[in-house]
N, C-alpha and C. Protein backbone atom coordinates (compact mmCIF):
# COMPACT_ATOMS: atom_id res chain seq x y z
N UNK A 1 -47.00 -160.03 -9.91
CA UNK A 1 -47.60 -158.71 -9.88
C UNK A 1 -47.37 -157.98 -11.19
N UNK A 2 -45.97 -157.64 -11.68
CA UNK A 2 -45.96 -157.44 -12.93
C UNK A 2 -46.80 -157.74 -14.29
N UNK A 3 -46.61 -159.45 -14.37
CA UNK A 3 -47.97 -159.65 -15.60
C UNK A 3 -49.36 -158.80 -14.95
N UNK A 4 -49.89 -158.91 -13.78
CA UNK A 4 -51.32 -158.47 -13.66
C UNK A 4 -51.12 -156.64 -14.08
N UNK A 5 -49.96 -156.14 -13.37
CA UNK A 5 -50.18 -154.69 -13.75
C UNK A 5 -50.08 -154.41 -15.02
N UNK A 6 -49.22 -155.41 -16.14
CA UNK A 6 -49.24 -154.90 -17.70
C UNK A 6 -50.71 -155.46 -18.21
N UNK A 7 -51.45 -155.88 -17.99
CA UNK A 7 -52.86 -156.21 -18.16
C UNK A 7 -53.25 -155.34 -17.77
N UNK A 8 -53.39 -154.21 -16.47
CA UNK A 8 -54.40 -153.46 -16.03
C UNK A 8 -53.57 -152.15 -17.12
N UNK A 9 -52.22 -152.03 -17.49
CA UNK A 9 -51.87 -150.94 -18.53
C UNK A 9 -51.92 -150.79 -19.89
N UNK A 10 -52.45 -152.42 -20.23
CA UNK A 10 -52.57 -152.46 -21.76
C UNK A 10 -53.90 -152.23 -21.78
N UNK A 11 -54.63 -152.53 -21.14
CA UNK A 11 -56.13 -152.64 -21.18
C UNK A 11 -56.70 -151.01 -21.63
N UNK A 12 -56.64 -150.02 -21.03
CA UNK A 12 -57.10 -148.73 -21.77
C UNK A 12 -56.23 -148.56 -23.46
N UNK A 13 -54.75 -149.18 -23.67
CA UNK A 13 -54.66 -148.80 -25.41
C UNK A 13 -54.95 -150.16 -26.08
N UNK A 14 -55.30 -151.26 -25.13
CA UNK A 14 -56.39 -151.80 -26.19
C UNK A 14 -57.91 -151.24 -26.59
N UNK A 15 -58.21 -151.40 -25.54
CA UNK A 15 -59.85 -150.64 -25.74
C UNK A 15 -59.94 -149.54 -26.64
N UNK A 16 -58.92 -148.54 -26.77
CA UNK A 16 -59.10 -147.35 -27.54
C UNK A 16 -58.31 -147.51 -28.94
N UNK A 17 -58.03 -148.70 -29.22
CA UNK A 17 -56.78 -149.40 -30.33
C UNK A 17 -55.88 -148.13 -30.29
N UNK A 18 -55.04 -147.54 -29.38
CA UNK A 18 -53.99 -146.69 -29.83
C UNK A 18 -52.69 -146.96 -29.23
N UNK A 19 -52.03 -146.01 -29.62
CA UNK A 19 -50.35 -146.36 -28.77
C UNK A 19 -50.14 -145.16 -28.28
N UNK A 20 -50.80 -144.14 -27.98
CA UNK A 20 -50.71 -143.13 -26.62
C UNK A 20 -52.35 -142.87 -26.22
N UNK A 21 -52.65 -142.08 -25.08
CA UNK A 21 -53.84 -141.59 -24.27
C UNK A 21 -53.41 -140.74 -23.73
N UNK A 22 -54.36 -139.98 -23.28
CA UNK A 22 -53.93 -138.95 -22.02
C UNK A 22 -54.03 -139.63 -20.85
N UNK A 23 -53.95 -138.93 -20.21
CA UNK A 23 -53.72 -139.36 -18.39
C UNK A 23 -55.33 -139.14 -18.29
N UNK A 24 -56.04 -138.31 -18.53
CA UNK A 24 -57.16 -138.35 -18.52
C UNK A 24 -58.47 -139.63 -18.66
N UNK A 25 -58.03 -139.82 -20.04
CA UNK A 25 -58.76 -141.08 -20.82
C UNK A 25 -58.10 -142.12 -19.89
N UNK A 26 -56.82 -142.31 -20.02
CA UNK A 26 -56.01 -143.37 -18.97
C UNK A 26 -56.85 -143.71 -17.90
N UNK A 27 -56.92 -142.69 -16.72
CA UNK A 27 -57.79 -143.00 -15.75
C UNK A 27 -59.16 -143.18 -15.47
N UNK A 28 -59.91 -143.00 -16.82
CA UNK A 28 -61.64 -142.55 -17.06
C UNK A 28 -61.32 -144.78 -17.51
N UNK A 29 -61.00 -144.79 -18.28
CA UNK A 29 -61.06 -146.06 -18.70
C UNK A 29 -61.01 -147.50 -17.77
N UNK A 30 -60.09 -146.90 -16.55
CA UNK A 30 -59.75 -148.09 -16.02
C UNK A 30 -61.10 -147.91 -14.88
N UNK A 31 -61.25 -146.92 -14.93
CA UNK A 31 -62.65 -146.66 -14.10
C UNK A 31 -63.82 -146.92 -14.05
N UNK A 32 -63.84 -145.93 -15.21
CA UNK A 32 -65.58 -145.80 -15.55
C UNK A 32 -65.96 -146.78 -16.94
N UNK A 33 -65.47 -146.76 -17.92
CA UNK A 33 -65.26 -148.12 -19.31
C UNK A 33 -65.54 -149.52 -18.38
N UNK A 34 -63.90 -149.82 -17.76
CA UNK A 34 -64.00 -150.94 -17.26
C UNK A 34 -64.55 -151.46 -15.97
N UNK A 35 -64.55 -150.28 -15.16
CA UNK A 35 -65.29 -150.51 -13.70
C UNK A 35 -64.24 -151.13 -13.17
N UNK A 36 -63.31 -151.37 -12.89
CA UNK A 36 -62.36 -151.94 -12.27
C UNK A 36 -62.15 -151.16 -10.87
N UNK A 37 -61.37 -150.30 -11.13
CA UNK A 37 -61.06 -149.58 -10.08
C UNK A 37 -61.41 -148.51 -9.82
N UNK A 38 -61.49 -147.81 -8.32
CA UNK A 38 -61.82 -146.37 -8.39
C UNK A 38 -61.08 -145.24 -9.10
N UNK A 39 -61.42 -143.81 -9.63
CA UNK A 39 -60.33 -142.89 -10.01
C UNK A 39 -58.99 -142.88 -9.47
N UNK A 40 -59.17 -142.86 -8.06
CA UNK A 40 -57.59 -142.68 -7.23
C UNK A 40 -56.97 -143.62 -7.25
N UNK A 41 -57.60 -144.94 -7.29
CA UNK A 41 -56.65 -146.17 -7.44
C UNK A 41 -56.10 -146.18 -8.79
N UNK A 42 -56.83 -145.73 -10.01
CA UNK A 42 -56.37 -145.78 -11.35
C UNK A 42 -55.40 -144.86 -11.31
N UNK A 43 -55.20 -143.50 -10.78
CA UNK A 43 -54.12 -142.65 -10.62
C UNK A 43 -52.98 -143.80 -9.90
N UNK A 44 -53.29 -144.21 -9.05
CA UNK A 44 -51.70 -144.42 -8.13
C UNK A 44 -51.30 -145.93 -8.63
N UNK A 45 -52.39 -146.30 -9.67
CA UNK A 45 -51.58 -147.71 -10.53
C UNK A 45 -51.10 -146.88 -11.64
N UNK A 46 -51.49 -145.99 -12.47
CA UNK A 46 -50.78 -145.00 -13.13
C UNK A 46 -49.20 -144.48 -12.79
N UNK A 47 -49.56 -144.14 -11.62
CA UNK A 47 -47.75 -143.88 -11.29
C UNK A 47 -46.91 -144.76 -10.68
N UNK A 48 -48.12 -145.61 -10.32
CA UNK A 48 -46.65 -147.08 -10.28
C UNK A 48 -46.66 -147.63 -11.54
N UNK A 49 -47.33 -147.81 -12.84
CA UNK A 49 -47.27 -147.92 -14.09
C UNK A 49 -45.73 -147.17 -14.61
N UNK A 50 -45.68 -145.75 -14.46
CA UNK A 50 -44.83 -144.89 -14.41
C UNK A 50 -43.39 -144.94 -13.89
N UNK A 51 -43.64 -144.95 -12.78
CA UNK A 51 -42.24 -145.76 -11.75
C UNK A 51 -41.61 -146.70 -12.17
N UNK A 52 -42.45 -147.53 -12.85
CA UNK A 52 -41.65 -149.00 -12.96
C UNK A 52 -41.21 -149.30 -14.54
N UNK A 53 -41.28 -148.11 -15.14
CA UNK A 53 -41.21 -148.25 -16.11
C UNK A 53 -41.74 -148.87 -17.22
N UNK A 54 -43.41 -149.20 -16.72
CA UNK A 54 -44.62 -149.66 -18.05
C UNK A 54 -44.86 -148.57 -18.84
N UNK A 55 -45.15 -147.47 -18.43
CA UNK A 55 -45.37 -146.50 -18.97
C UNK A 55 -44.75 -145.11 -19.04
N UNK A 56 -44.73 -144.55 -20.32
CA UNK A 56 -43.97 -143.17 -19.97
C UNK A 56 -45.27 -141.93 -20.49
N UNK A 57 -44.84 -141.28 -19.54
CA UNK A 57 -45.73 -140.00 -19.41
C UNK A 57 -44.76 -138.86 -20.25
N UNK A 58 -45.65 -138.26 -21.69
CA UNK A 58 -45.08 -137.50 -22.05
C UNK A 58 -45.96 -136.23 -22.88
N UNK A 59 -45.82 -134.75 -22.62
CA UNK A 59 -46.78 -133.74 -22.95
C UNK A 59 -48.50 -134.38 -22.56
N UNK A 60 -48.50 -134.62 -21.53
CA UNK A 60 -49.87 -135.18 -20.66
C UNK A 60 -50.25 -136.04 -21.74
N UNK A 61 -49.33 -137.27 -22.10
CA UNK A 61 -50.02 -138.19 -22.85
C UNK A 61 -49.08 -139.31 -22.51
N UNK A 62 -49.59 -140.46 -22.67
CA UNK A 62 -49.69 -142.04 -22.01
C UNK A 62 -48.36 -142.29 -23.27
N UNK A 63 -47.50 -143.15 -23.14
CA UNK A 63 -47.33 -144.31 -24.00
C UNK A 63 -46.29 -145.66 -23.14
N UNK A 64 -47.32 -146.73 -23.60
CA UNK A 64 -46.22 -147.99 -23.09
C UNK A 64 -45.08 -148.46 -23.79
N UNK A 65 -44.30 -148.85 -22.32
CA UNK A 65 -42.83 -149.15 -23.12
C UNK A 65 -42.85 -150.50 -23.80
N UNK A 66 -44.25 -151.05 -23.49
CA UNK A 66 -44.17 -152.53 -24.04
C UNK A 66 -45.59 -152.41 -25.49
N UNK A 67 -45.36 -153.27 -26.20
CA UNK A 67 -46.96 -153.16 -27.57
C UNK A 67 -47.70 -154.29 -26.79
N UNK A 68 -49.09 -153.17 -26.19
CA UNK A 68 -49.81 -153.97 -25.48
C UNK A 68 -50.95 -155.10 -26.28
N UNK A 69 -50.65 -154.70 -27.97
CA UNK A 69 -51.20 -155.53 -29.20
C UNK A 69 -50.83 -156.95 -28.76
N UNK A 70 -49.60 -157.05 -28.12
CA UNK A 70 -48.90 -158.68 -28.41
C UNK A 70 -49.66 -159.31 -26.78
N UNK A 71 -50.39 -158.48 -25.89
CA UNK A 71 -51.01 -158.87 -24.95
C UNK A 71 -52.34 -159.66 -25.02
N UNK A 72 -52.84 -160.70 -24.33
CA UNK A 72 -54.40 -161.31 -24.81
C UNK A 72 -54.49 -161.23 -23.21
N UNK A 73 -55.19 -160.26 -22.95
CA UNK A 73 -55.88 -160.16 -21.77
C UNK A 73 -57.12 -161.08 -21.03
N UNK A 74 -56.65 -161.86 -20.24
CA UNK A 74 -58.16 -163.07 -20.25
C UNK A 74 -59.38 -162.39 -20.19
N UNK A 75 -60.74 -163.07 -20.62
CA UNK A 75 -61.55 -162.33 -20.53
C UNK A 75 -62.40 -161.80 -19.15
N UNK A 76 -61.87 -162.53 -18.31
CA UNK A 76 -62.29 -163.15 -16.81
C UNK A 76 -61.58 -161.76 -16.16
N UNK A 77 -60.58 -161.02 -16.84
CA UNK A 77 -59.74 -160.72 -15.88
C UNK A 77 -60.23 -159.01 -15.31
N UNK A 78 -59.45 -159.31 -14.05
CA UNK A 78 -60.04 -158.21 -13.05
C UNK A 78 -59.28 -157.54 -11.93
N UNK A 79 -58.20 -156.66 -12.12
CA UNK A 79 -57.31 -156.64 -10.95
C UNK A 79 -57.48 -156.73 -9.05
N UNK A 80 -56.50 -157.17 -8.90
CA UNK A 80 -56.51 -158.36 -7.83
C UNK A 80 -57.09 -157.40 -6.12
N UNK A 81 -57.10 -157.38 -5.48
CA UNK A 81 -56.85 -156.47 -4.10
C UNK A 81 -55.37 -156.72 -3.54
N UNK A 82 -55.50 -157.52 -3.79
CA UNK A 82 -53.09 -157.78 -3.87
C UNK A 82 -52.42 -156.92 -4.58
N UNK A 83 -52.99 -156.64 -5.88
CA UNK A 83 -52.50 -155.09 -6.44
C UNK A 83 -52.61 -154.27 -6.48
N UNK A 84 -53.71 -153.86 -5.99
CA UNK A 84 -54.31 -152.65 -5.63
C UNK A 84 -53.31 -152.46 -3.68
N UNK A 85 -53.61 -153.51 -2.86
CA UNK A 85 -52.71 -152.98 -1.93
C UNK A 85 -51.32 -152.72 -1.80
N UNK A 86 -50.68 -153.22 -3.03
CA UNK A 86 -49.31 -153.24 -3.33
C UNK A 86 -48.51 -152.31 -3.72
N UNK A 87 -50.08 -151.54 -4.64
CA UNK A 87 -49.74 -150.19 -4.96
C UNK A 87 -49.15 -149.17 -4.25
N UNK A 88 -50.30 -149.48 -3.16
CA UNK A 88 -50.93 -148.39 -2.00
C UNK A 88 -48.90 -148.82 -1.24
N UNK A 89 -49.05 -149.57 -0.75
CA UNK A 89 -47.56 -149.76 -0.03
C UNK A 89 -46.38 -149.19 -1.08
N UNK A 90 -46.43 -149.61 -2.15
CA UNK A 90 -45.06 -149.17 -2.84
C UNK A 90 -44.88 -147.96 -2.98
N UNK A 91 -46.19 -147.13 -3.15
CA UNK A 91 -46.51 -145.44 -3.25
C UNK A 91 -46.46 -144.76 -2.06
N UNK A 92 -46.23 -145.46 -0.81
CA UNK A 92 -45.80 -145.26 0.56
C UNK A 92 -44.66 -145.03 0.40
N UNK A 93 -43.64 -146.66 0.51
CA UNK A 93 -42.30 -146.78 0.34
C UNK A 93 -41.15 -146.00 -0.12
N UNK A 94 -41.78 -145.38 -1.89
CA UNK A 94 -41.30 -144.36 -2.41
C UNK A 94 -41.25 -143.21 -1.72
N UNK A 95 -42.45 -142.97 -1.23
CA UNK A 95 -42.87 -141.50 -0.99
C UNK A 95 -41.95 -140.76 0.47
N UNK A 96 -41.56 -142.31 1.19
CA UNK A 96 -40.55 -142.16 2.41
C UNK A 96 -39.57 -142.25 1.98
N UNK A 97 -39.10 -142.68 0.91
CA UNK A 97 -37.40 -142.90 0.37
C UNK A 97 -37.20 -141.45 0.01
N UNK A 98 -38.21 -141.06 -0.77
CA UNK A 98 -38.08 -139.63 -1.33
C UNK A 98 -37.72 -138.38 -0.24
N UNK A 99 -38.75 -138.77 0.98
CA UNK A 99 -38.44 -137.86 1.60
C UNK A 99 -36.85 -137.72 2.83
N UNK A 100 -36.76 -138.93 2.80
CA UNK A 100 -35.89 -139.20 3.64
C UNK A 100 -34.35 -138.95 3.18
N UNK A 101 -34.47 -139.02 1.20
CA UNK A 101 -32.82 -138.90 0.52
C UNK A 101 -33.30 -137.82 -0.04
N UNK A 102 -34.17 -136.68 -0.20
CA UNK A 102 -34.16 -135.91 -1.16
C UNK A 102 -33.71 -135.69 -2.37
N UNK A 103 -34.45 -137.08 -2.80
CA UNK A 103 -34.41 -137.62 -4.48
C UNK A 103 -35.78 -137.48 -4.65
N UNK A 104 -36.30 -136.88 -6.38
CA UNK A 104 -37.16 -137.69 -6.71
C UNK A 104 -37.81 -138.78 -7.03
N UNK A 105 -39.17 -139.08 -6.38
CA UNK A 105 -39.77 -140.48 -7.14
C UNK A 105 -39.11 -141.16 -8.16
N UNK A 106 -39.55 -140.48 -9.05
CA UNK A 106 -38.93 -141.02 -10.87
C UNK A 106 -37.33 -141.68 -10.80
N UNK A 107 -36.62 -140.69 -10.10
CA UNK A 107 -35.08 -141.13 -9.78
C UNK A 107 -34.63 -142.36 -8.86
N UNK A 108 -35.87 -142.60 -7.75
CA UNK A 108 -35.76 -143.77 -7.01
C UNK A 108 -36.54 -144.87 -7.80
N UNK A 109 -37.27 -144.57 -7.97
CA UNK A 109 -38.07 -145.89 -9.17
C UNK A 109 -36.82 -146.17 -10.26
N UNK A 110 -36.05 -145.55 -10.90
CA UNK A 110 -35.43 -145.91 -11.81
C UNK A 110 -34.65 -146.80 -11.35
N UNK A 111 -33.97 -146.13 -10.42
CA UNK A 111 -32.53 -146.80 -9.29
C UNK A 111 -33.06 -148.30 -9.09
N UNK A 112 -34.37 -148.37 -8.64
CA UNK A 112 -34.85 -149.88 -8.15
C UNK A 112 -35.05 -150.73 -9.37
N UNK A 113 -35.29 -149.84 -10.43
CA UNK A 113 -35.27 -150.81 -11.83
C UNK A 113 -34.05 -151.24 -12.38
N UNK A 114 -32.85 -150.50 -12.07
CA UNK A 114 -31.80 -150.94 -12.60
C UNK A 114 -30.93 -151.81 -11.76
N UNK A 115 -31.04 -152.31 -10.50
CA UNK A 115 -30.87 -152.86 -9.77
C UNK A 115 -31.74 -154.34 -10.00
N UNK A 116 -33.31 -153.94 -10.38
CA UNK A 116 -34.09 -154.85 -10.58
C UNK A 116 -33.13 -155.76 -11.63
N UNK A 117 -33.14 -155.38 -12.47
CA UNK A 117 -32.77 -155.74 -14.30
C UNK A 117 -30.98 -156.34 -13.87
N UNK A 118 -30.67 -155.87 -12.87
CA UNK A 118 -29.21 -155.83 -12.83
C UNK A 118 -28.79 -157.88 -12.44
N UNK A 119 -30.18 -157.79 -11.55
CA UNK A 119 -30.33 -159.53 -10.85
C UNK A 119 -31.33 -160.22 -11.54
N UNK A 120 -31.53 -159.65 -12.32
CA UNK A 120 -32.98 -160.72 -13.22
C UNK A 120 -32.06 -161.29 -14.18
């Protein structure tokens, strides 16, 4: 799942050759440019982009933690309905952890990344 989501996050600062976007362009691109996904799905792969630490959101502008230059995106490629529903569940998951510990998102996404990184 990871490789497919850094493909669906490099894909708008390749297309625009840059190393930030807005959240705006971010979501117009994966949309309407590439046709991939709907607006709302490009939002909530955006903040699982966010969560997981592909991307950081800063003064309403995009930048990845990875150089999506060193990426070769196949040309075939097209995100999956496995990621798109994966989204949809993990943006659940969070959204009950959040409410249930009265932590923020950002703070539980981190927690699961450093735990992630801790066994990888």
């Amino acid at each position: 799942m990871m490789d497919e989501l850094m493909y669906v996050v490099a894909a708008p600062f390749k297309r625009n050759d840059s190393t930030s976007i807005s959240v705006r362009d971010f979501d117009y691109s994966l949309s309407f440019d590439l046709k991939w996904i709907s607006p709302q799905q490009a939002a909530a792969l955006r903040d699982l982009a966010v969560e997981s630490g592909l991307l950081r959101e800063e003064d309403k502008l995009l930048y990845p933690s990875f150089d999506p230059s060193t990426l070769t995106i196949p040309r075939d490629f097209h995100p999956s309905g496995d990621l798109l529903k994966q989204t949809l569940l993990i943006d659940k998951m969070l959204q009950y952890i959040a409410v249930c510990s009265n932590l923020e998102i950002r703070d539980i996404a981190s927690k699961v990344n450093q735990i992630q990184e801790h066994f990888s």
